[in-house]
Each structure stands twice: as structure tokens, then as C-alpha cells.
PDB file of N, CA and C in Angstrom:
ATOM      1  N   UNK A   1      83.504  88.208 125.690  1.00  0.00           N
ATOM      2  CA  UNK A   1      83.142  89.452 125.047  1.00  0.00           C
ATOM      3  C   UNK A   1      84.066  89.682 123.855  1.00  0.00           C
ATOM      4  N   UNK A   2      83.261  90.177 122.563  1.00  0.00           N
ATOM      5  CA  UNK A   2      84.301  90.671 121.370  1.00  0.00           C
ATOM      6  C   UNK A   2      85.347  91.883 121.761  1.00  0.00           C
ATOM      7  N   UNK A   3      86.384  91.647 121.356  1.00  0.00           N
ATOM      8  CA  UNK A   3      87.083  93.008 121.432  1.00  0.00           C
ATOM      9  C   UNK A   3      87.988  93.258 119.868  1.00  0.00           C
ATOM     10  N   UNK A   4      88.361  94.392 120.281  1.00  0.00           N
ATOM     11  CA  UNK A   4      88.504  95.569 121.128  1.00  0.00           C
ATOM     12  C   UNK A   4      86.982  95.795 121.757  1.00  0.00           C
ATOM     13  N   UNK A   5      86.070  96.125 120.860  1.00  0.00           N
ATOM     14  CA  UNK A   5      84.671  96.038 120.996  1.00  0.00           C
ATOM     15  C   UNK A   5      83.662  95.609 120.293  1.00  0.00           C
ATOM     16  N   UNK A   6      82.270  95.965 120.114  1.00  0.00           N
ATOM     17  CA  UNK A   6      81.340  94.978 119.395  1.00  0.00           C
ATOM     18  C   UNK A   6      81.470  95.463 118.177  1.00  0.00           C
ATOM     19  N   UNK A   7      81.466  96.481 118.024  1.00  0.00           N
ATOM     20  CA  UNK A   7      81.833  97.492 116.649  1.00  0.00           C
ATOM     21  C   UNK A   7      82.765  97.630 116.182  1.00  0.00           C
ATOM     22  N   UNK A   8      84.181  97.469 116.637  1.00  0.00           N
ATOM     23  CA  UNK A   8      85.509  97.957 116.662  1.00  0.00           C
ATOM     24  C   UNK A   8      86.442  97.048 116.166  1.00  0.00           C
ATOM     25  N   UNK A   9      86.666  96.959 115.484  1.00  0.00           N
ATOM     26  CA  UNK A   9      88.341  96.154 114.573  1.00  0.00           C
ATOM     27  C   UNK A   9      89.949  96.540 115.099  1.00  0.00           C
ATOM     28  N   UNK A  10      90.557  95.552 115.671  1.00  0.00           N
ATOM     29  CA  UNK A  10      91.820  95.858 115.582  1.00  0.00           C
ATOM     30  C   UNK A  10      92.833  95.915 114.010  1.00  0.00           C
ATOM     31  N   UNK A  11      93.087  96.974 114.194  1.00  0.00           N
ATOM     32  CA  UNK A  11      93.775  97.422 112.818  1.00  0.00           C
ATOM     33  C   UNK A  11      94.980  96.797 113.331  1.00  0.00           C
ATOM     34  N   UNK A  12      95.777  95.828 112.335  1.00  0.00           N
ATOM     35  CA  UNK A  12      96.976  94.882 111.989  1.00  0.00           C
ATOM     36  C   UNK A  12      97.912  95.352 111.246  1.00  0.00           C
ATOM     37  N   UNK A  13      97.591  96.128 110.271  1.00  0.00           N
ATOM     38  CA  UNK A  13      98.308  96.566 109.108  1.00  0.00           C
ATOM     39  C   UNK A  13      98.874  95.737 108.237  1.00  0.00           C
ATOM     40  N   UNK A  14     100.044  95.720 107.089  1.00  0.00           N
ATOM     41  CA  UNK A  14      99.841  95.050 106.197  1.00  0.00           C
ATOM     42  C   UNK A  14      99.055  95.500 105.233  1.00  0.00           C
ATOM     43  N   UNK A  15      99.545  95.306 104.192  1.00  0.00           N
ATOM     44  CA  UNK A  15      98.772  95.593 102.157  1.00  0.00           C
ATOM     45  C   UNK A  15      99.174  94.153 101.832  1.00  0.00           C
ATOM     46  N   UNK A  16      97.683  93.529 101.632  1.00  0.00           N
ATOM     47  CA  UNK A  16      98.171  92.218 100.730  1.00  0.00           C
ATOM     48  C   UNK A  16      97.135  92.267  99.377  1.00  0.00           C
ATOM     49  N   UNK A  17      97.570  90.944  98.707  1.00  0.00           N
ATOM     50  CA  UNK A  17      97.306  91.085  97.252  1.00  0.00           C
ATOM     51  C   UNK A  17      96.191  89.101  97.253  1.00  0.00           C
ATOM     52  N   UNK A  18      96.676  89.162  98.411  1.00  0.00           N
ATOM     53  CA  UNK A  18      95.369  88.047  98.576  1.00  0.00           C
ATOM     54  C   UNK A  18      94.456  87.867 100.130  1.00  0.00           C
ATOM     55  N   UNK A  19      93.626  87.047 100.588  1.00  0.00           N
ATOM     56  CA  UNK A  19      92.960  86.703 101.861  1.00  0.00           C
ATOM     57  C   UNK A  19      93.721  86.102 102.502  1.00  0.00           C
ATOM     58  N   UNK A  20      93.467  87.000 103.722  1.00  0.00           N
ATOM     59  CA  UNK A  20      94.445  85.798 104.698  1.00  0.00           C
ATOM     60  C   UNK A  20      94.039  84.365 105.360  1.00  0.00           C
ATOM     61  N   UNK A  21      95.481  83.755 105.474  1.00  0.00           N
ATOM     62  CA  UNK A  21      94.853  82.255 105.873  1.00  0.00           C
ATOM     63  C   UNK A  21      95.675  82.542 106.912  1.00  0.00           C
ATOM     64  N   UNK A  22      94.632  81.796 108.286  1.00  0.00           N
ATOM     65  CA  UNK A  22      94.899  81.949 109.608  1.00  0.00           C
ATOM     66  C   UNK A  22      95.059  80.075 110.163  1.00  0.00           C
ATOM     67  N   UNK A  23      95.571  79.626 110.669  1.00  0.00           N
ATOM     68  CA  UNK A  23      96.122  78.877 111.606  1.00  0.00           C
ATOM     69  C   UNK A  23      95.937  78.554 112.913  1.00  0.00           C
ATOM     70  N   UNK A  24      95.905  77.164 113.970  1.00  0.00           N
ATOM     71  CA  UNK A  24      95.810  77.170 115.257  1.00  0.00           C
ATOM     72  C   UNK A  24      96.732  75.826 115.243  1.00  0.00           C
ATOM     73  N   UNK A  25      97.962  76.270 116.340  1.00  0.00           N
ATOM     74  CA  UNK A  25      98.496  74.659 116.697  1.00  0.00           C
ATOM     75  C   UNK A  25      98.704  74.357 118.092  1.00  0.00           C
ATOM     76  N   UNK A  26      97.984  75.316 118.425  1.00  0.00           N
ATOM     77  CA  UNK A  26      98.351  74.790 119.796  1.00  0.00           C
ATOM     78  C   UNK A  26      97.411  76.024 120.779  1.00  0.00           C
ATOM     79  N   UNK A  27      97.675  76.037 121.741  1.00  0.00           N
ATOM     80  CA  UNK A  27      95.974  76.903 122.533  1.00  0.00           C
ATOM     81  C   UNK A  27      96.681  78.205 122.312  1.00  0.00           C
ATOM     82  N   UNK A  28      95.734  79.156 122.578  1.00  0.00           N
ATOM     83  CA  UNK A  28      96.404  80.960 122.807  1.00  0.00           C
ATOM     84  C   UNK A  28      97.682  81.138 121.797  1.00  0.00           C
ATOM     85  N   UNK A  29      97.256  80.072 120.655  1.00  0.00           N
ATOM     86  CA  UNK A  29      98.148  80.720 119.615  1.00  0.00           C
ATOM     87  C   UNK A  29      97.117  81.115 117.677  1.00  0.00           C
ATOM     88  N   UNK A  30      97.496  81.835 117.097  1.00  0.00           N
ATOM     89  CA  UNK A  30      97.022  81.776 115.817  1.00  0.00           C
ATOM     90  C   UNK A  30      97.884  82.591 115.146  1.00  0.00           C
ATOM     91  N   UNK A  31      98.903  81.940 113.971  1.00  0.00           N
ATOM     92  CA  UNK A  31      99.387  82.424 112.556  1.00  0.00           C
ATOM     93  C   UNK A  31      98.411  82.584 111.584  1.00  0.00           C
ATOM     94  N   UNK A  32      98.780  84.004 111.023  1.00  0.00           N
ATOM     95  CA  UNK A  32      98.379  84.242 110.053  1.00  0.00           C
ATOM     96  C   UNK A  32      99.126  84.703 109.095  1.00  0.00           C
ATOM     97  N   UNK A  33      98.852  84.282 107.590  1.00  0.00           N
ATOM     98  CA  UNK A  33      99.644  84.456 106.470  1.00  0.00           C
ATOM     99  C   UNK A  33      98.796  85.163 104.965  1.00  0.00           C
ATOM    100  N   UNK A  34      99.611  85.936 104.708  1.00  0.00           N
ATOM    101  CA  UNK A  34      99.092  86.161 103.033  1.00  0.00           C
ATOM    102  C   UNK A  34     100.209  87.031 102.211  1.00  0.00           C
ATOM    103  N   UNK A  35      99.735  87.432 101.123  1.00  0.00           N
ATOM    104  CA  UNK A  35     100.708  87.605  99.917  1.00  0.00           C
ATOM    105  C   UNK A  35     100.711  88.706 100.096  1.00  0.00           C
ATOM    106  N   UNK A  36     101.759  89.608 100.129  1.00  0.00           N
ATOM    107  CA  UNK A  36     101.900  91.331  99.787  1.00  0.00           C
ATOM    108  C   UNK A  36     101.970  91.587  98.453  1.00  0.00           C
ATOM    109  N   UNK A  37     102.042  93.279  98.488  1.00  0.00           N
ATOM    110  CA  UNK A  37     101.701  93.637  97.294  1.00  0.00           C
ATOM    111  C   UNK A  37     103.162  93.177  96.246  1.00  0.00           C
ATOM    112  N   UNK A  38     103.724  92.678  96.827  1.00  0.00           N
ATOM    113  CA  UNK A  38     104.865  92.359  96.080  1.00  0.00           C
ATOM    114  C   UNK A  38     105.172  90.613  96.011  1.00  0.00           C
ATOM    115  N   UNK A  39     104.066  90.095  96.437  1.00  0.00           N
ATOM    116  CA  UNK A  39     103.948  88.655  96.536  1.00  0.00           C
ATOM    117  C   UNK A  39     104.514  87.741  97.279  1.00  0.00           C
ATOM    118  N   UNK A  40     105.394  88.218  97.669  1.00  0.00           N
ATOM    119  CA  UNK A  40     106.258  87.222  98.925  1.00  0.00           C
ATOM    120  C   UNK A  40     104.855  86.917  99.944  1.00  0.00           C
ATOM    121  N   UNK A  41     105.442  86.346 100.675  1.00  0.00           N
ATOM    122  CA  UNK A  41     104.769  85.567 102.195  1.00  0.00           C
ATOM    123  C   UNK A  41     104.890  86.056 103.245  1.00  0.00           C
ATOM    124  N   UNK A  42     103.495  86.780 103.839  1.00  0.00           N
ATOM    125  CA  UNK A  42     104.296  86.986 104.924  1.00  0.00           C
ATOM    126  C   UNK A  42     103.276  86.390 105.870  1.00  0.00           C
ATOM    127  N   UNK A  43     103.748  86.724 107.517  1.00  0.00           N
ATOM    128  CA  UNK A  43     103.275  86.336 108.465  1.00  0.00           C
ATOM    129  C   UNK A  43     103.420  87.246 109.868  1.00  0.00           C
ATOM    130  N   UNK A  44     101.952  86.580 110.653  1.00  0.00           N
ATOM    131  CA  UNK A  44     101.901  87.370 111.815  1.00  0.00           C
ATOM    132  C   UNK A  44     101.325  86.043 112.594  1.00  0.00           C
ATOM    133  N   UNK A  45     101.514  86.459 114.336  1.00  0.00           N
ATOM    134  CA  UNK A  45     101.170  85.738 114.823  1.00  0.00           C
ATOM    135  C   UNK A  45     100.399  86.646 116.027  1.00  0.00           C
ATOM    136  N   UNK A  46      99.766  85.432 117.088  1.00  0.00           N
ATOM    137  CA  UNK A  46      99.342  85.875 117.909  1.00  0.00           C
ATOM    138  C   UNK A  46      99.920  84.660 119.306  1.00  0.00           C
ATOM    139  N   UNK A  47     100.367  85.603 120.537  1.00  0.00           N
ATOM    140  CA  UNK A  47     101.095  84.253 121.154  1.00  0.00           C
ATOM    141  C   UNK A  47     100.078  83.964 122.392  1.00  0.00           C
ATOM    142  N   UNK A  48      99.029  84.562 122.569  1.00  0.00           N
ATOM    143  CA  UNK A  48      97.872  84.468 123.390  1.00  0.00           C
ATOM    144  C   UNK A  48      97.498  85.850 124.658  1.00  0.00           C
ATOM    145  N   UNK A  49      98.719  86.790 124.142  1.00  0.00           N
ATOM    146  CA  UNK A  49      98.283  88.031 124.935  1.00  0.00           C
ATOM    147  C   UNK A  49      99.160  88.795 123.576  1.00  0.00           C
ATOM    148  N   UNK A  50     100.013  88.698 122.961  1.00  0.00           N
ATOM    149  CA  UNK A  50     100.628  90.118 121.729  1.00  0.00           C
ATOM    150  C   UNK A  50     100.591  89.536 120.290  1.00  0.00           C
ATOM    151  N   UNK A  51     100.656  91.015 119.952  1.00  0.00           N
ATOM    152  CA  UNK A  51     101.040  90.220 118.483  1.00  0.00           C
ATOM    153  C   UNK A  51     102.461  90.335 118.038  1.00  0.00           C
ATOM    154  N   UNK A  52     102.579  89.505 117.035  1.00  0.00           N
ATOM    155  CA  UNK A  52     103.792  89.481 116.781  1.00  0.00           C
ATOM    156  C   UNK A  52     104.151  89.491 115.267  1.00  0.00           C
ATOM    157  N   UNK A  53     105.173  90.215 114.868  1.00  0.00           N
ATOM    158  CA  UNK A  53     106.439  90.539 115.368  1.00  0.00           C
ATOM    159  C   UNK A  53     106.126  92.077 116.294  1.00  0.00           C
ATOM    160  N   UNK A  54     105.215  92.667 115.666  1.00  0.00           N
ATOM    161  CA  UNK A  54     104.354  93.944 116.410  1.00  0.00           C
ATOM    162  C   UNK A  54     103.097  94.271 116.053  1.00  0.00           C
ATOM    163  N   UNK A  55     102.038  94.815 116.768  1.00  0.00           N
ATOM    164  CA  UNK A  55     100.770  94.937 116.127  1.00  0.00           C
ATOM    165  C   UNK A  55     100.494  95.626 114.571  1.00  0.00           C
ATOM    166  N   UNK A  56     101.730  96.206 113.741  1.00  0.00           N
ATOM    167  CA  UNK A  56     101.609  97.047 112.621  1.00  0.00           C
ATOM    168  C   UNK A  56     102.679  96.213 112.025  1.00  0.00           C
ATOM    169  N   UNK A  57     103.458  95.419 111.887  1.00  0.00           N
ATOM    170  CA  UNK A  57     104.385  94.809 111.373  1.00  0.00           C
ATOM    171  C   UNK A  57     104.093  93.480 110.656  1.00  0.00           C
ATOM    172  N   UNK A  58     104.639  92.941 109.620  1.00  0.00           N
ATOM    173  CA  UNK A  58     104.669  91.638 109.411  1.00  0.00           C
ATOM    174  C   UNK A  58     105.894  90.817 108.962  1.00  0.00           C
ATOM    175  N   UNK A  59     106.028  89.396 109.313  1.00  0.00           N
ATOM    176  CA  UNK A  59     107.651  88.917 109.091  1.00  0.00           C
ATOM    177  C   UNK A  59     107.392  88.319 107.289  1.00  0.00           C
ATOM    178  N   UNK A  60     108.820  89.150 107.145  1.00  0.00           N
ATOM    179  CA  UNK A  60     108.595  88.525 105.692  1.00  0.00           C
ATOM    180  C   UNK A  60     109.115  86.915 105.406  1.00  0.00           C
ATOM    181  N   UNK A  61     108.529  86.119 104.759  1.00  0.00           N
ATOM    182  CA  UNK A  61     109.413  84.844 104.608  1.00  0.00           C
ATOM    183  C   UNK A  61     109.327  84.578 103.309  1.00  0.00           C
ATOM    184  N   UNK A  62     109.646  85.244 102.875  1.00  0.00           N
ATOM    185  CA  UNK A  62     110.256  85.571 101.265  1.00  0.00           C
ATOM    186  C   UNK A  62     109.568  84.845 100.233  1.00  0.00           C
ATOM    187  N   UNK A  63     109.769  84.388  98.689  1.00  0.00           N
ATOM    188  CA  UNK A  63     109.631  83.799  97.877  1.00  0.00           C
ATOM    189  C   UNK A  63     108.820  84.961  97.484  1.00  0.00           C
ATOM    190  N   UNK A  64     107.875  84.122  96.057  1.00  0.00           N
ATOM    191  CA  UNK A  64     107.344  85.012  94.888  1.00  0.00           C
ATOM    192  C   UNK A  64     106.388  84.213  94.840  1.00  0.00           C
ATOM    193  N   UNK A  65     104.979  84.180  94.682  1.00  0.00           N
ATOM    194  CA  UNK A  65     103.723  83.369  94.148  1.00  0.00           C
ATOM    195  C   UNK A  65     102.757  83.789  93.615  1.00  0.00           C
ATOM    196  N   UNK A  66     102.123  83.150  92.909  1.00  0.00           N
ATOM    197  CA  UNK A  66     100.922  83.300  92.096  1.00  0.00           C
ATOM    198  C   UNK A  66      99.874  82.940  92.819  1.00  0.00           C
ATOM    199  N   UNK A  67      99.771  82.108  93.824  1.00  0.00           N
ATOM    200  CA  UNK A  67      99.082  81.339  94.508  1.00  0.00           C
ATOM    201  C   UNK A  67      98.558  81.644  96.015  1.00  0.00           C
ATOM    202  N   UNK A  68      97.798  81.822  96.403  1.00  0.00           N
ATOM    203  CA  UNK A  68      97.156  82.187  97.913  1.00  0.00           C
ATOM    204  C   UNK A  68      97.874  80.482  98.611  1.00  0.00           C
ATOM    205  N   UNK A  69      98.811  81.201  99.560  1.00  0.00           N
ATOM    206  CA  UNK A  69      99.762  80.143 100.338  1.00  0.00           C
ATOM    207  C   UNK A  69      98.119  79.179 100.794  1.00  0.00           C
ATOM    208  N   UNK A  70      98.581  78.018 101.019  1.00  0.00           N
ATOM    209  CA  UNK A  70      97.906  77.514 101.970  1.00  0.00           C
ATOM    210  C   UNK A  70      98.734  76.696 103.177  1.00  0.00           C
ATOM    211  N   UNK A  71      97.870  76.664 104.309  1.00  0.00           N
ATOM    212  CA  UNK A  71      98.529  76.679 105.507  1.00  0.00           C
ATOM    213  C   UNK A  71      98.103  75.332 106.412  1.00  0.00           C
ATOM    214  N   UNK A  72      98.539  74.208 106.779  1.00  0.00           N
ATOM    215  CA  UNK A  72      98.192  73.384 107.928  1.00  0.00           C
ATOM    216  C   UNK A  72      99.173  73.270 108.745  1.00  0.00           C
ATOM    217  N   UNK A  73      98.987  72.539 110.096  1.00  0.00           N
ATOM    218  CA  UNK A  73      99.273  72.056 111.293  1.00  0.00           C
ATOM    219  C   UNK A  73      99.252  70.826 111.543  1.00  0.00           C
ATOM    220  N   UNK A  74     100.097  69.873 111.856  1.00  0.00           N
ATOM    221  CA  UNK A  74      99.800  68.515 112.262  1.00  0.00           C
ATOM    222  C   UNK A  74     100.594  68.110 113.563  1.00  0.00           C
ATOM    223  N   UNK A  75     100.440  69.467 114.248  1.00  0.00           N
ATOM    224  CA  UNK A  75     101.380  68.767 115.590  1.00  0.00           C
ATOM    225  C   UNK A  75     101.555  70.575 116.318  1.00  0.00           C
ATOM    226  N   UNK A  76     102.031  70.244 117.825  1.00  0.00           N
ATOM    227  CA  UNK A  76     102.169  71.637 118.283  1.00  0.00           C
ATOM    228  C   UNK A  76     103.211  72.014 117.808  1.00  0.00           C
ATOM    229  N   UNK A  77     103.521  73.245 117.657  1.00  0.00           N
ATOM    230  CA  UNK A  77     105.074  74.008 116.898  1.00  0.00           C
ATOM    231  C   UNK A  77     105.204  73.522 115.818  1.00  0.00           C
ATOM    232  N   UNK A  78     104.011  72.791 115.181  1.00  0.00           N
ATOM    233  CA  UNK A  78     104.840  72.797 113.428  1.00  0.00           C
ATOM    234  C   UNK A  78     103.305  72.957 112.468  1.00  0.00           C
ATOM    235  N   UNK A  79     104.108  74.463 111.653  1.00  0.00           N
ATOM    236  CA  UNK A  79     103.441  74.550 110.346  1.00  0.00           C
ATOM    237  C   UNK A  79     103.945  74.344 108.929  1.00  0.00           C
ATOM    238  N   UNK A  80     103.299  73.981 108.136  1.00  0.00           N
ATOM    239  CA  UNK A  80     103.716  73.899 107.113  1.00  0.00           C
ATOM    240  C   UNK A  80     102.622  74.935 105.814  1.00  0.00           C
ATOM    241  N   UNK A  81     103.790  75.286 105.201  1.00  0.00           N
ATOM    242  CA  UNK A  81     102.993  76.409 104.048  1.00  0.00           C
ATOM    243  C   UNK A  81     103.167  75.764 102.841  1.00  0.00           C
ATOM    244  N   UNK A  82     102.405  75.568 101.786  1.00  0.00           N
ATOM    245  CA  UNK A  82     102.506  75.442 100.549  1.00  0.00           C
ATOM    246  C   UNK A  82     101.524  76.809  99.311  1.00  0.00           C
ATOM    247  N   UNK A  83     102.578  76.585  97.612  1.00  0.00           N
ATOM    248  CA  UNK A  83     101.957  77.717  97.289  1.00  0.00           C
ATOM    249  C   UNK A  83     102.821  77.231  95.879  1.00  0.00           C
ATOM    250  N   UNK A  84     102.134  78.000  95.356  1.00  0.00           N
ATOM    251  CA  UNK A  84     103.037  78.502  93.626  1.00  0.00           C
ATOM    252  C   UNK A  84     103.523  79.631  93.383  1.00  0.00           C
ATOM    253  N   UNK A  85     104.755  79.022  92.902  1.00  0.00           N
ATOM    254  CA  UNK A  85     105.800  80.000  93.086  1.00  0.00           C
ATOM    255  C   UNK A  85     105.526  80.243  91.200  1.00  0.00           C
ATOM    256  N   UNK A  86     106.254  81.443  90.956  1.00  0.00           N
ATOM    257  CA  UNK A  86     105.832  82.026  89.406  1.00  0.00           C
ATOM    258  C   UNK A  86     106.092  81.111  88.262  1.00  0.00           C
ATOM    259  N   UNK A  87     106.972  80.025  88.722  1.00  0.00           N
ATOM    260  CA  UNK A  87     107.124  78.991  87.577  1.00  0.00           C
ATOM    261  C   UNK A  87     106.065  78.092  87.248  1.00  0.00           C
ATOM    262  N   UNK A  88     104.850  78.182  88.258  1.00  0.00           N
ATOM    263  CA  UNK A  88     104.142  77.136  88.396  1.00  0.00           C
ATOM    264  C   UNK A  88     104.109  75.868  89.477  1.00  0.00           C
ATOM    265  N   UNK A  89     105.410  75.609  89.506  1.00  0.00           N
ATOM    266  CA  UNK A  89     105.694  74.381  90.807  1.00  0.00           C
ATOM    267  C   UNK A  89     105.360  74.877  92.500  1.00  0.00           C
ATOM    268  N   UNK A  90     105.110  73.848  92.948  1.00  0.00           N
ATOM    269  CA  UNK A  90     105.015  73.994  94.351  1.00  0.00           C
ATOM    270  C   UNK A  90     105.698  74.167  95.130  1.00  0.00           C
ATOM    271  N   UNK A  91     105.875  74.943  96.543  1.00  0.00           N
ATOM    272  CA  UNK A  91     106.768  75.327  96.854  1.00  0.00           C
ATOM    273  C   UNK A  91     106.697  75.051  98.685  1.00  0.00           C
ATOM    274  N   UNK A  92     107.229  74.887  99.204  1.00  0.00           N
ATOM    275  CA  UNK A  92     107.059  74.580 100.931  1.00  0.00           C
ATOM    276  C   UNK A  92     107.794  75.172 101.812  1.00  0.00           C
ATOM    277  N   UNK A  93     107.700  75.318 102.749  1.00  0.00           N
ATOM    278  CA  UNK A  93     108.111  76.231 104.296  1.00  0.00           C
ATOM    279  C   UNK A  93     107.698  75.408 105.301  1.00  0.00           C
ATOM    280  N   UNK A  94     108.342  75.772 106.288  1.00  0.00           N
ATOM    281  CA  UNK A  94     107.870  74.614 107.371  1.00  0.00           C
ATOM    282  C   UNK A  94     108.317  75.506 108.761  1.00  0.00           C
ATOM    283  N   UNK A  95     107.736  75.222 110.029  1.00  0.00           N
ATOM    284  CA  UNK A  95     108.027  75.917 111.335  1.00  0.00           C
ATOM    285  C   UNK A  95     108.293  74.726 112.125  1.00  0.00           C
ATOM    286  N   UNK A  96     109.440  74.248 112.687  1.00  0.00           N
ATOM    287  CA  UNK A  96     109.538  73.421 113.454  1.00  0.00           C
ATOM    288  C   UNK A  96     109.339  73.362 115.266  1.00  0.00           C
ATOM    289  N   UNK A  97     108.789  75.051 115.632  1.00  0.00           N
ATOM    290  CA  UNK A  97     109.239  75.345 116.683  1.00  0.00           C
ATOM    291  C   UNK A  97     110.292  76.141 117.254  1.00  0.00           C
ATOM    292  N   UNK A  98     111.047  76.393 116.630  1.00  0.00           N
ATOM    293  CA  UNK A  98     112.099  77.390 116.820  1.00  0.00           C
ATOM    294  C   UNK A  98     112.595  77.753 115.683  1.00  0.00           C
ATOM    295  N   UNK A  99     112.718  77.367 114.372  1.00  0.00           N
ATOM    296  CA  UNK A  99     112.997  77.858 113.174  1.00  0.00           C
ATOM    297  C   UNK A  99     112.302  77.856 112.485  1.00  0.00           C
ATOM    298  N   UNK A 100     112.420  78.193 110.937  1.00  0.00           N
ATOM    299  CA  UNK A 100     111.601  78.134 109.252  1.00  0.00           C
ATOM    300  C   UNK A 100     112.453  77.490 108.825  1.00  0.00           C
ATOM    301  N   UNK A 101     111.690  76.300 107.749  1.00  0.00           N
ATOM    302  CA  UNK A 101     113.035  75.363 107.124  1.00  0.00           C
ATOM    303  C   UNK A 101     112.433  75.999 105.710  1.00  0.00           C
ATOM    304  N   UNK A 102     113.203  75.459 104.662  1.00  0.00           N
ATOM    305  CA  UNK A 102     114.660  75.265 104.750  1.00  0.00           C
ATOM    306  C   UNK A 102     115.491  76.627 105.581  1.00  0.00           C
ATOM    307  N   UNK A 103     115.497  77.638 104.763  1.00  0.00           N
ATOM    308  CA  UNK A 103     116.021  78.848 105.965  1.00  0.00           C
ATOM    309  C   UNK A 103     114.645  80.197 106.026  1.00  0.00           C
ATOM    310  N   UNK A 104     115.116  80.869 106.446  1.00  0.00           N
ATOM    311  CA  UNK A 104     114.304  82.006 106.532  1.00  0.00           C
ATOM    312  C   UNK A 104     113.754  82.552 105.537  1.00  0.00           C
ATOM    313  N   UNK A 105     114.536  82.646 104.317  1.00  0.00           N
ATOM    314  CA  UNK A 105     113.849  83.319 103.454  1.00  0.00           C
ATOM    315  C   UNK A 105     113.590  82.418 102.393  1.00  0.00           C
ATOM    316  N   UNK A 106     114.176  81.011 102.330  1.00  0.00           N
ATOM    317  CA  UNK A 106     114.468  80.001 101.178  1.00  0.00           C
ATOM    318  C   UNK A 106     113.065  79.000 101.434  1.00  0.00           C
ATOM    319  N   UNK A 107     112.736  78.771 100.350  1.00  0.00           N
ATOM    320  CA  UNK A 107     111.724  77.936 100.201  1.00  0.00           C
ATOM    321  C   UNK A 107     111.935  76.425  99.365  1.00  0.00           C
ATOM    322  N   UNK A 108     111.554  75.341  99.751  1.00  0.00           N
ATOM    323  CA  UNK A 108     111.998  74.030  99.295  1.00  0.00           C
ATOM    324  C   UNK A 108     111.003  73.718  97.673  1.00  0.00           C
ATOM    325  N   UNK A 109     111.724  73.688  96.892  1.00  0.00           N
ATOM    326  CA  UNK A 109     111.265  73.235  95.414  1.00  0.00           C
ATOM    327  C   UNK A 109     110.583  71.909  95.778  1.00  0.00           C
ATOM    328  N   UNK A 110     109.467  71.368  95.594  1.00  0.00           N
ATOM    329  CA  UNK A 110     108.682  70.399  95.370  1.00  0.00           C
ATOM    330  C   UNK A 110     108.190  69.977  93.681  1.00  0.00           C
ATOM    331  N   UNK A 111     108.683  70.756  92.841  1.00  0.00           N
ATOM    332  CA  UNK A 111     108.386  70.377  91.360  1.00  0.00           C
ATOM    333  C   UNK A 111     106.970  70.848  91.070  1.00  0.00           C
ATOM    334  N   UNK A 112     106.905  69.986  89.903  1.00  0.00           N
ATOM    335  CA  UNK A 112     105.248  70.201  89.287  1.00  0.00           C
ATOM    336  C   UNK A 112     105.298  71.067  88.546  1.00  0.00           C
ATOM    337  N   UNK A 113     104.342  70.964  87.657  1.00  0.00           N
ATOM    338  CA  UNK A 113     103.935  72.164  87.142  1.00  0.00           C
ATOM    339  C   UNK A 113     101.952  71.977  86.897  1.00  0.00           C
ATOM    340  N   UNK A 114     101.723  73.075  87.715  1.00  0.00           N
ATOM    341  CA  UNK A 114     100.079  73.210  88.164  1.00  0.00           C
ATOM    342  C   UNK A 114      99.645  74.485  87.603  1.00  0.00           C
ATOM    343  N   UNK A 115      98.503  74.484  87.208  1.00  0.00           N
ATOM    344  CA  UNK A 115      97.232  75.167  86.449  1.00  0.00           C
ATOM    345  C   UNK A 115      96.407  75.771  87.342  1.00  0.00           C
ATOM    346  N   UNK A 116      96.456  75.409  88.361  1.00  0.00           N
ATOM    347  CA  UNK A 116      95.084  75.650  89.431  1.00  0.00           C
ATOM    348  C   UNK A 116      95.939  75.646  90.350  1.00  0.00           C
ATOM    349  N   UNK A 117      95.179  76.685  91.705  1.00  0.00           N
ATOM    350  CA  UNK A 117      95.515  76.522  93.290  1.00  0.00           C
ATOM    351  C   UNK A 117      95.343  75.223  93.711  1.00  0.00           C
TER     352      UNK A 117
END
């Protein structure tokens, strides 16, 4: 059965400035990510009964982009985010399972300079 109900939306909260991209790596789980009004990254999850960090909250994981993050999985406990950061170059995050690399709020320079998402 849909819930809350057939009609009914759970309100998440969050103001973003792009669509969110949602995630699966493993069962009774789904991340979701998008840009606030101030462009950083953020994220929410779901761990198969709460949300997280709280149903009205979202974790910030910092940086600046022009770019709607995009998001894959290639293993349980690990995501990886990519995106353009305001210089143009690409930029990466990663979830290993218990942390965000490089750190929490730091994002790994990959170079480039790109025109397009």
C-alpha cells in the first residue's frame, strides 16, 4: 500500500534550486541528494524505517555547483557524487560506509573544464 496514503505526500522539507537525485545500495535503504538555495549539496537518507538526519532536516556536504550532482552506487555502503563546481571542473564525494571522503565538507578536485552537465 502507498503511504502515508493514496493522496497524501510525506513532506521532507528542504528548498532546493535543482531535482532531486535519489539512490539505492543496498535493501531498505535510499539517499537522496540536491542543490539548495545556496548551492551546496545536500543529503537525506532513508535507513528502511526513519529518515535521516530527521524527517525536516538535511546534511549539508558542502561545496558550490552549477551542476545537478549526479549520484551512483557500485557496491553496498559506497556512493559516489559527482558535479560542477563554479569553476567549471568536476568535483567528487564518496561514502565509504562510515565516512564522506575526502572529509565532510571537502570535495576532491578532478580538473576539467566542462560546458555541459
Amino acid at each position: 500500500m502507498w503511504g502515508p496514503s493514496l493522496s497524501g505526500w510525506e513532506a521532507l522539507g528542504g528548498k532546493f534550486n535543482s531535482i532531486p537525485i535519489a539512490k539505492c545500495w543496498g535493501p531498505n535503504r535510499i539517499d537522496i541528494f540536491g542543490l539548495g538555495t545556496d548551492n551546496q549539496c545536500y543529503h537525506k537518507w532513508w535507513d528502511g524505517s526513519n529518515w535521516g538526519p530527521s524527517i525536516s532536516d538535511w546534511e549539508p556536504l558542502g561545496g558550490v555547483f552549477n551542476s545537478i550532482p549526479t549520484v551512483t552506487s557500485w557496491g553496498s555502503n559506497r556512493l559516489d557524487i559527482f558535479g560542477l563546481g563554479l569553476d567549471n571542473s568536476m568535483y567528487h564525494k564518496w561514502w565509504d560506509g562510515s565516512n564522506w571522503g575526502p572529509s565532510m565538507s571537502g570535495w576532491e578536485n578532478l580538473g576539467g573544464i566542462f560546458d555541459s552537465d
